[in-house]
N, C-alpha and C. Protein backbone atom coordinates (compact mmCIF):
# COMPACT_ATOMS: atom_id res chain seq x y z
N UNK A 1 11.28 7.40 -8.71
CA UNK A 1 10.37 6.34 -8.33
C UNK A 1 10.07 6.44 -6.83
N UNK A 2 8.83 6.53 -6.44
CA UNK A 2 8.30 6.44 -4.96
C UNK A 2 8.40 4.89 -5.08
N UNK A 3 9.19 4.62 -3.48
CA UNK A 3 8.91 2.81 -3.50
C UNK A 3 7.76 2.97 -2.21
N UNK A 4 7.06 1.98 -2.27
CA UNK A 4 6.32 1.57 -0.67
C UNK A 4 7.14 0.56 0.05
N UNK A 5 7.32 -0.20 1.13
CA UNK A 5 7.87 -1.92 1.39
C UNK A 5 6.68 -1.77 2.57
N UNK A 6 6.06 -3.14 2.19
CA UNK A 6 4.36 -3.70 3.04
C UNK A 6 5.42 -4.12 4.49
N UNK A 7 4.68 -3.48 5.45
CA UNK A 7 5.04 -3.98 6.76
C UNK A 7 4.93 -5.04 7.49
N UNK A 8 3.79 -5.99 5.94
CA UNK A 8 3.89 -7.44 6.78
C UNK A 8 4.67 -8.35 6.23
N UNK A 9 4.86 -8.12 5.16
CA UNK A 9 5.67 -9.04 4.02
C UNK A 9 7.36 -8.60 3.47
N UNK A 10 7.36 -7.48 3.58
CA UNK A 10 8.50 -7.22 2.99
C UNK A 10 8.29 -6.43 1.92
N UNK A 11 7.85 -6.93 1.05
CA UNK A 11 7.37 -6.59 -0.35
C UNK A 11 7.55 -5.26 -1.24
N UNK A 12 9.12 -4.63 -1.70
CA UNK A 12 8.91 -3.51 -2.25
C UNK A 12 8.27 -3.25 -3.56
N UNK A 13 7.19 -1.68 -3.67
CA UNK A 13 6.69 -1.81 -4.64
C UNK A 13 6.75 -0.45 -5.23
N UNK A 14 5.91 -0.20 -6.40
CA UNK A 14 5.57 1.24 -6.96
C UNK A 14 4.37 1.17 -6.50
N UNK A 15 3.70 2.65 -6.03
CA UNK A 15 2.09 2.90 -5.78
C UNK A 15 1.75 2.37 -7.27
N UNK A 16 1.85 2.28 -8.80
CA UNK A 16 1.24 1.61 -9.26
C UNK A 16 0.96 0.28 -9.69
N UNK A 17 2.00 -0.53 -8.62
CA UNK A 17 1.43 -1.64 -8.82
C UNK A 17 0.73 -2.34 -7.06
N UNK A 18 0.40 -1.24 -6.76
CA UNK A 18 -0.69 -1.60 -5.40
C UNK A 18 -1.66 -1.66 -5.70
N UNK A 19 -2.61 -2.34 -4.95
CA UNK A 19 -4.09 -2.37 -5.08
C UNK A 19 -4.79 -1.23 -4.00
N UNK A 20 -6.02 -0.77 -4.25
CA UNK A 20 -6.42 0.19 -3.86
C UNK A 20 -7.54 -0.06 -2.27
N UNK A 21 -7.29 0.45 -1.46
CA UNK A 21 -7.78 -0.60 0.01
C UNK A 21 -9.58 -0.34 0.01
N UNK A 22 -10.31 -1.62 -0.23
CA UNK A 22 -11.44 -1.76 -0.07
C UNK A 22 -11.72 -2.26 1.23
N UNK A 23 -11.62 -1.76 2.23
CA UNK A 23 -12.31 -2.92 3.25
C UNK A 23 -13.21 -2.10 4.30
N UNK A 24 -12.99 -1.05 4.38
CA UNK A 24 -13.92 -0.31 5.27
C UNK A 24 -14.77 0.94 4.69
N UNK A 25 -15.64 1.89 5.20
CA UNK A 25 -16.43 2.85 5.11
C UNK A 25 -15.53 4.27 4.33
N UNK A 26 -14.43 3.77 4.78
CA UNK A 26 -13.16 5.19 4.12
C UNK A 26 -13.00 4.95 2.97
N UNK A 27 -12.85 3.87 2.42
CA UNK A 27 -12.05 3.05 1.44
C UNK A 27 -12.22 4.20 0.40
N UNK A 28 -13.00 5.15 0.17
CA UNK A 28 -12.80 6.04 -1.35
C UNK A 28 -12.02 7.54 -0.26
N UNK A 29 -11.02 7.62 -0.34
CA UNK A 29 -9.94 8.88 0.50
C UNK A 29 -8.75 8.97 1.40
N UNK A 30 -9.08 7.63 1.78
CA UNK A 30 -8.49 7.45 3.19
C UNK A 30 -6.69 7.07 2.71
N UNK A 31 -6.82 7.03 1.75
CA UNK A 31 -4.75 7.13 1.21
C UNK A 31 -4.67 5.95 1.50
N UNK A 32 -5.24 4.67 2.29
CA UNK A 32 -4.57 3.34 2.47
C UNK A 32 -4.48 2.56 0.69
N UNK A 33 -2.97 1.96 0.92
CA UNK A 33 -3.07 0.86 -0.28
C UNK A 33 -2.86 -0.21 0.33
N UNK A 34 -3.00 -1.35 -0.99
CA UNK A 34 -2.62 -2.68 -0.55
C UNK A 34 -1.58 -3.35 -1.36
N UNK A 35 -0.99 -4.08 -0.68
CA UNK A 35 0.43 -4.63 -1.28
C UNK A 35 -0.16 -5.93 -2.23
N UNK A 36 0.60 -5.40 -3.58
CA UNK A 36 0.13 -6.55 -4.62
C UNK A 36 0.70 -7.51 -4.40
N UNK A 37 1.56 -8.10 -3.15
CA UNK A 37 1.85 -9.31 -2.95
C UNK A 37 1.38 -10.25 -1.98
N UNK A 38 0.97 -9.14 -0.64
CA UNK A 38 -0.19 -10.16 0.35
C UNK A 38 -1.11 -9.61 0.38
N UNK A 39 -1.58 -8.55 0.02
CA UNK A 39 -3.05 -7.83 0.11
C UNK A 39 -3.03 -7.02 1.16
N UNK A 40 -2.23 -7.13 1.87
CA UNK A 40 -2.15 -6.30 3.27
C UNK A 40 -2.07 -4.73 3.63
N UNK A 41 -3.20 -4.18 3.80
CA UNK A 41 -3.65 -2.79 4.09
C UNK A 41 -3.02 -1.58 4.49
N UNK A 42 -2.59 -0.90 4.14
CA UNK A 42 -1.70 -0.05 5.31
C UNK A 42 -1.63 1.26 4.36
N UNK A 43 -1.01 2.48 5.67
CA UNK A 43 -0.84 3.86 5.18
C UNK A 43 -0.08 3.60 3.68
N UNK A 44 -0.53 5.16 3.13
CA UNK A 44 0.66 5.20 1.79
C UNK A 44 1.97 5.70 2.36
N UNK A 45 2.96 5.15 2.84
CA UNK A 45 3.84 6.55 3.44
C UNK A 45 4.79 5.77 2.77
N UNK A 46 5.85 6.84 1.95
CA UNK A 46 7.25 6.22 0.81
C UNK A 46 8.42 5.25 1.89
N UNK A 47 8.53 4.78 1.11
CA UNK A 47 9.90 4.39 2.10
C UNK A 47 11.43 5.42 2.06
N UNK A 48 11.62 5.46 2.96
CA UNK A 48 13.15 6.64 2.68
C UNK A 48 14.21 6.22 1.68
N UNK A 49 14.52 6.16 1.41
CA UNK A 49 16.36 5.96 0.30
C UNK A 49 17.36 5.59 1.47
């Protein structure tokens, strides 16, 4: 299991239960997700073990 944890909330997750980042001109490549718990934008990068 890849986990993410959102850097504003805490929030650990699986990339499939993130939402996919709509908010700017990149939004189809740019690897950002969003945390299905505050919506909050950020790189995909795993969290370590």
């Amino acid at each position: 299991m890849t986990a993410y944890r959102c850097p504003l909330c805490g929030t650990v997750f699986e990339k499939a239960q993130a939402t996919g980042c709509a908010g700017c001109a990149m939004a189809r490549g740019c690897g950002a997700i969003a945390c299905p718990n505050c919506g909050h934008e950020f790189a995909a990068i795993p969290e370590e073990a």
